[in-house]
Protein backbone atom coordinates (compact mmCIF):
# COMPACT_ATOMS: atom_id res chain seq x y z
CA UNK A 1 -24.90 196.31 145.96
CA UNK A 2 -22.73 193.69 147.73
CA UNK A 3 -23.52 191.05 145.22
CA UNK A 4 -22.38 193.82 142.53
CA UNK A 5 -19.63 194.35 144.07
CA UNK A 6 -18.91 190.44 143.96
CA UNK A 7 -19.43 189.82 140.95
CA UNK A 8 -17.19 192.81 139.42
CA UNK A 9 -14.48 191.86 141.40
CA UNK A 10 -14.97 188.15 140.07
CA UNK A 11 -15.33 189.11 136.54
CA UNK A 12 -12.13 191.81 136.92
CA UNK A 13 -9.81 188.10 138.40
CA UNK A 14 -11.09 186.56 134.87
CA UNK A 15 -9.87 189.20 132.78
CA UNK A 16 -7.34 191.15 134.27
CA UNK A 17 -3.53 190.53 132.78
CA UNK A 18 -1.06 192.36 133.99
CA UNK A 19 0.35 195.57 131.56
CA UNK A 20 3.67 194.80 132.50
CA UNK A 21 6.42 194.39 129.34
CA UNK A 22 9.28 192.65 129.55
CA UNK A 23 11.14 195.40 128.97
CA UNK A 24 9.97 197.28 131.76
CA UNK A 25 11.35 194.44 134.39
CA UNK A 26 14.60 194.93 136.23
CA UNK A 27 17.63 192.37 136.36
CA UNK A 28 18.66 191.12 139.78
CA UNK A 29 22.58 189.30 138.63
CA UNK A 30 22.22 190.37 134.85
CA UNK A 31 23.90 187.99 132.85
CA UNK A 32 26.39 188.90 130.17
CA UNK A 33 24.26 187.95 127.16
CA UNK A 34 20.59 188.51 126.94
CA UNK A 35 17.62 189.54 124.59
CA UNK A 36 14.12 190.28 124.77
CA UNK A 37 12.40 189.70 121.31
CA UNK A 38 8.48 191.10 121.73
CA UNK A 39 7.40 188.37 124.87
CA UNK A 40 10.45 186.30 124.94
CA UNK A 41 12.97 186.18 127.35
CA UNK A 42 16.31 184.24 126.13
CA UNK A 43 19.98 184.58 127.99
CA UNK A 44 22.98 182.77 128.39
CA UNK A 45 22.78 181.72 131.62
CA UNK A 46 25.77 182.52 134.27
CA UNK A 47 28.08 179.82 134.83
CA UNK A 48 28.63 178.82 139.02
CA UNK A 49 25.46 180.98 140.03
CA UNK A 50 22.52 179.66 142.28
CA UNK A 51 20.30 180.46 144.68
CA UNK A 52 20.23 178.44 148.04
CA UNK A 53 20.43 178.96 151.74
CA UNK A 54 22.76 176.84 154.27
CA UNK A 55 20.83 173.65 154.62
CA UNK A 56 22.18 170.26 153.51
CA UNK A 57 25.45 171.60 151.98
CA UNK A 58 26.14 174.45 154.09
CA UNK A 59 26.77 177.32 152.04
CA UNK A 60 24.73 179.85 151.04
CA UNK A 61 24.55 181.70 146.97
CA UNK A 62 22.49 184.39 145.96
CA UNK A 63 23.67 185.27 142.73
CA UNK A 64 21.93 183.69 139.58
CA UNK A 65 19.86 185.55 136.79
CA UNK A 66 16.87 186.81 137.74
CA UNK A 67 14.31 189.37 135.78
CA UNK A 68 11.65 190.47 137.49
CA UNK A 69 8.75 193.13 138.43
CA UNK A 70 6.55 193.82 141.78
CA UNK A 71 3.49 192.50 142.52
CA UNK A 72 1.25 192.87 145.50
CA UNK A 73 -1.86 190.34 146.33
CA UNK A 74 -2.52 187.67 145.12
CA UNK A 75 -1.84 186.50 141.60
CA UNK A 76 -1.24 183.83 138.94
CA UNK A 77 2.07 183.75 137.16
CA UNK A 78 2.79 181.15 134.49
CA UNK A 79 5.39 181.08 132.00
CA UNK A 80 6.92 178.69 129.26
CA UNK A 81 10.49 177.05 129.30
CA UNK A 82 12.83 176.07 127.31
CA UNK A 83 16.78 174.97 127.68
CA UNK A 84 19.66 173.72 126.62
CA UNK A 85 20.35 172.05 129.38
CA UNK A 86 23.96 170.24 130.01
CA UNK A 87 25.32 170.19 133.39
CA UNK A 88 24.35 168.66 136.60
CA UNK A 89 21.70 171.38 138.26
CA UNK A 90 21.10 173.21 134.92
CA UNK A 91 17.89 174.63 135.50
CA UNK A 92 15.72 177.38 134.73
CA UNK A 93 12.00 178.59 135.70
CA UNK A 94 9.97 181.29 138.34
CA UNK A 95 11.08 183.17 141.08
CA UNK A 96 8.41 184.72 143.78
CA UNK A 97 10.95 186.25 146.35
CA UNK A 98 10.35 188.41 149.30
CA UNK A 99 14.08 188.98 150.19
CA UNK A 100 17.25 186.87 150.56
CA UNK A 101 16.13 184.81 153.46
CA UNK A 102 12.54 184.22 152.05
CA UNK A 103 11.92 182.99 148.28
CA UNK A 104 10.32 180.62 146.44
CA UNK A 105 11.74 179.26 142.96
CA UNK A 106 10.52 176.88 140.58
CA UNK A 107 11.00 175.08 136.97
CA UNK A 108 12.91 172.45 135.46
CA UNK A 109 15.98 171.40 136.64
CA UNK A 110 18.59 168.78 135.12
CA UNK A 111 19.81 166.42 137.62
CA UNK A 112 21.98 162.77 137.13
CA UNK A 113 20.89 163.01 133.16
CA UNK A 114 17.05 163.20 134.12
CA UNK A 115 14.64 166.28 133.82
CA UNK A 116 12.82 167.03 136.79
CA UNK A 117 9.87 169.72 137.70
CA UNK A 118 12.10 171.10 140.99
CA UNK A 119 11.05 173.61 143.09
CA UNK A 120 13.01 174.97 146.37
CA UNK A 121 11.20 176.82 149.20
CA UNK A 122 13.51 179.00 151.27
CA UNK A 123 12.75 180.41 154.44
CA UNK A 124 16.05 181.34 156.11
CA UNK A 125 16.94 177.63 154.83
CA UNK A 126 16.14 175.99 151.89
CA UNK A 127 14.51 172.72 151.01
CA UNK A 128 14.12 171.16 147.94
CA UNK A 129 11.51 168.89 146.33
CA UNK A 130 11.94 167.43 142.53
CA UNK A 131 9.27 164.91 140.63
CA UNK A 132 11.42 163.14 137.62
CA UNK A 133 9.90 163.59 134.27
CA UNK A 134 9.87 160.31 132.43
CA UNK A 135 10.66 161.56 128.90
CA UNK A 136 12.63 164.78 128.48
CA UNK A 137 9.95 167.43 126.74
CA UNK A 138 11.00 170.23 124.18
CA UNK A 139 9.43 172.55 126.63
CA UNK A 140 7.18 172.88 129.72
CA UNK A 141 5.33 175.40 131.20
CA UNK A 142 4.96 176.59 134.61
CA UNK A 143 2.64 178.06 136.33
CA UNK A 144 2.47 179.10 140.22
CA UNK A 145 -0.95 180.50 142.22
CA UNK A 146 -0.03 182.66 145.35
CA UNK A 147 -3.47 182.83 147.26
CA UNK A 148 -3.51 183.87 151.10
CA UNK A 149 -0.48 182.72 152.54
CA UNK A 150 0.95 180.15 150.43
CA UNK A 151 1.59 179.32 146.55
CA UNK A 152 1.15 176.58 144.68
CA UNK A 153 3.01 174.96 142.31
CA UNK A 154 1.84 173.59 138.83
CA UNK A 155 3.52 172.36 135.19
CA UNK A 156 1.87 171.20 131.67
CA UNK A 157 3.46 169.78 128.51
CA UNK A 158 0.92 171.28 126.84
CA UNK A 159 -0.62 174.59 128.27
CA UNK A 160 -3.86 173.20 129.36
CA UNK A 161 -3.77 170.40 131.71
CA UNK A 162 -1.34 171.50 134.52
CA UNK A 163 -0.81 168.96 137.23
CA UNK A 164 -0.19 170.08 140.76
CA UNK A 165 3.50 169.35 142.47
CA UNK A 166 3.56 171.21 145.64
CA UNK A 167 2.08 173.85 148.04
CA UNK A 168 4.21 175.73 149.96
CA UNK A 169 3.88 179.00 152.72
CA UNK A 170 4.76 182.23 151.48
CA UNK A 171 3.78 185.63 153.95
CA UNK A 172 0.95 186.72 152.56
CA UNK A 173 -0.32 190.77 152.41
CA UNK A 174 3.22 191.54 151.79
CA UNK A 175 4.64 192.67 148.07
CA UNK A 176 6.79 190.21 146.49
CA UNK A 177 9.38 190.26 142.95
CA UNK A 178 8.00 188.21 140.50
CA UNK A 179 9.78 187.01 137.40
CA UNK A 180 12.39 184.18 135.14
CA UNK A 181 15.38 182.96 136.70
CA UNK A 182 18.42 180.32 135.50
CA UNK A 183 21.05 178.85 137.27
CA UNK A 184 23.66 176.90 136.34
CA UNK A 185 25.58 175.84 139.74
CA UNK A 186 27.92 173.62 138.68
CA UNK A 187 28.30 174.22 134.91
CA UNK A 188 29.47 176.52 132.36
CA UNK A 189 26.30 177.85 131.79
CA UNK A 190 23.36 177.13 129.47
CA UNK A 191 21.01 178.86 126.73
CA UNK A 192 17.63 179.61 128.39
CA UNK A 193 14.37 180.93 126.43
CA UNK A 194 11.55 182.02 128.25
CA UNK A 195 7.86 182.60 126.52
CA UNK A 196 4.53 183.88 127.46
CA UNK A 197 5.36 185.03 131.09
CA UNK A 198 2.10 186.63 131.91
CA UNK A 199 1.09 187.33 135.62
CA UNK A 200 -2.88 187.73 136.60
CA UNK A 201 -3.78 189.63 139.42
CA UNK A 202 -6.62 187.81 141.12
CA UNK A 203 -8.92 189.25 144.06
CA UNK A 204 -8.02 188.67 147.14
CA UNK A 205 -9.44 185.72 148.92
CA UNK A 206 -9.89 186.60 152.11
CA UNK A 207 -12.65 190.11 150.96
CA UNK A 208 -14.11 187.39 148.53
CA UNK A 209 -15.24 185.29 151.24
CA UNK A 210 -16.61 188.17 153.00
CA UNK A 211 -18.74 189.41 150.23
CA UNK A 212 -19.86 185.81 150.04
CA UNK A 213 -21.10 185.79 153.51
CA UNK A 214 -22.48 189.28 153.76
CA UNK A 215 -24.27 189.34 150.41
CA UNK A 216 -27.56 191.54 150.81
């Protein structure tokens, strides 16, 4: 029965996509233009908004686009980008946030002329890590994993070999908003498209490795 059990819940993590429309998401800071054609996301992003917490240049803004749902568990969240990218910080991706002090965002994000894949990991402060892209693509996709209690971070030029940037700790057993957010800290804003944003639950890890070690 246990090995059953396994496998369903195994074969349920391959399959399972979440229901969840676009259209049925909520704005945190809606911006004044945006549209949602079938799966696509696009917005003009609002100018002098950002999300970041005290460290490094000590101030702290909470106030850029963000549309998202709520997930609990774990899950696999991927989405593809695209921008019109033109001031310093530009930048545009995911968002896994737990509250104000706690959050976890990640895309790409236009810094000194070059793109980079950026993510920032906030827990009361922020940090930030970026990896320079050597050619600026069209678009990228990406794609974060939150298993136990930490997420990590991948991006693809092509939707099928993703390449691994960063793992980071995120409190685990504890609901989270999931979804697209743009910034655009110190320009006059930017036109973002988002594509594909598809989150898949997975099981959790933790009764996996149970099952594995009390199968009959």
């Amino acid at each position: 029965m246990k090995k059953i059990l396994l496998s369903v819940l195994m074969l349920s993590a391959m399959h399972t996509v979440s229901a969840q429309t676009l259209k049925k998401m909520q704005w945190f800071n809606e911006p004044a233009e945006w549209d949602i054609n079938g799966n696509e996301l696009s917005m003009t992003v609002t100018p002098q908004t950002d999300y970041w917490r005290i460290s490094h240049y000590g101030f702290t803004v909470d106030d850029a686009p963000f549309y998202y749902a709520n997930y609990g568990g774990e899950f696999e969240v991927k989405v593809k980008l695209t921008g019109e990218y033109k001031a310093r910080f530009d930048q545009m991706g995911l968002m896994i946030r737990i509250d104000h002090e706690n959050y976890i965002k990640t895309g790409v994000e236009f810094v000194d002329g070059k793109f980079n894949v950026s993510t920032v990991v906030t827990h009361k402060t922020s940090d930030w890590s970026v990896l320079p892209l050597e050619k600026a693509p069209p678009f990228i996709w990406i794609k974060a994993v939150r298993r136990l209690d930490a997420v990590e971070i991948y991006y693809s030029l092509d939707d099928k070999n993703y390449i691994m940037t960063r793992n980071a700790p995120l409190q685990d057993n504890r609901p989270v908003m999931v979804g697209m957010m743009a910034a655009s800290p110190d320009g006059k804003g930017f036109k973002a498209k988002f594509e594909g944003f598809k989150v898949t639950h997975l099981p959790d890890q933790r009764r996996l490795n149970w099952l594995k070690q009390n199968a009959e």
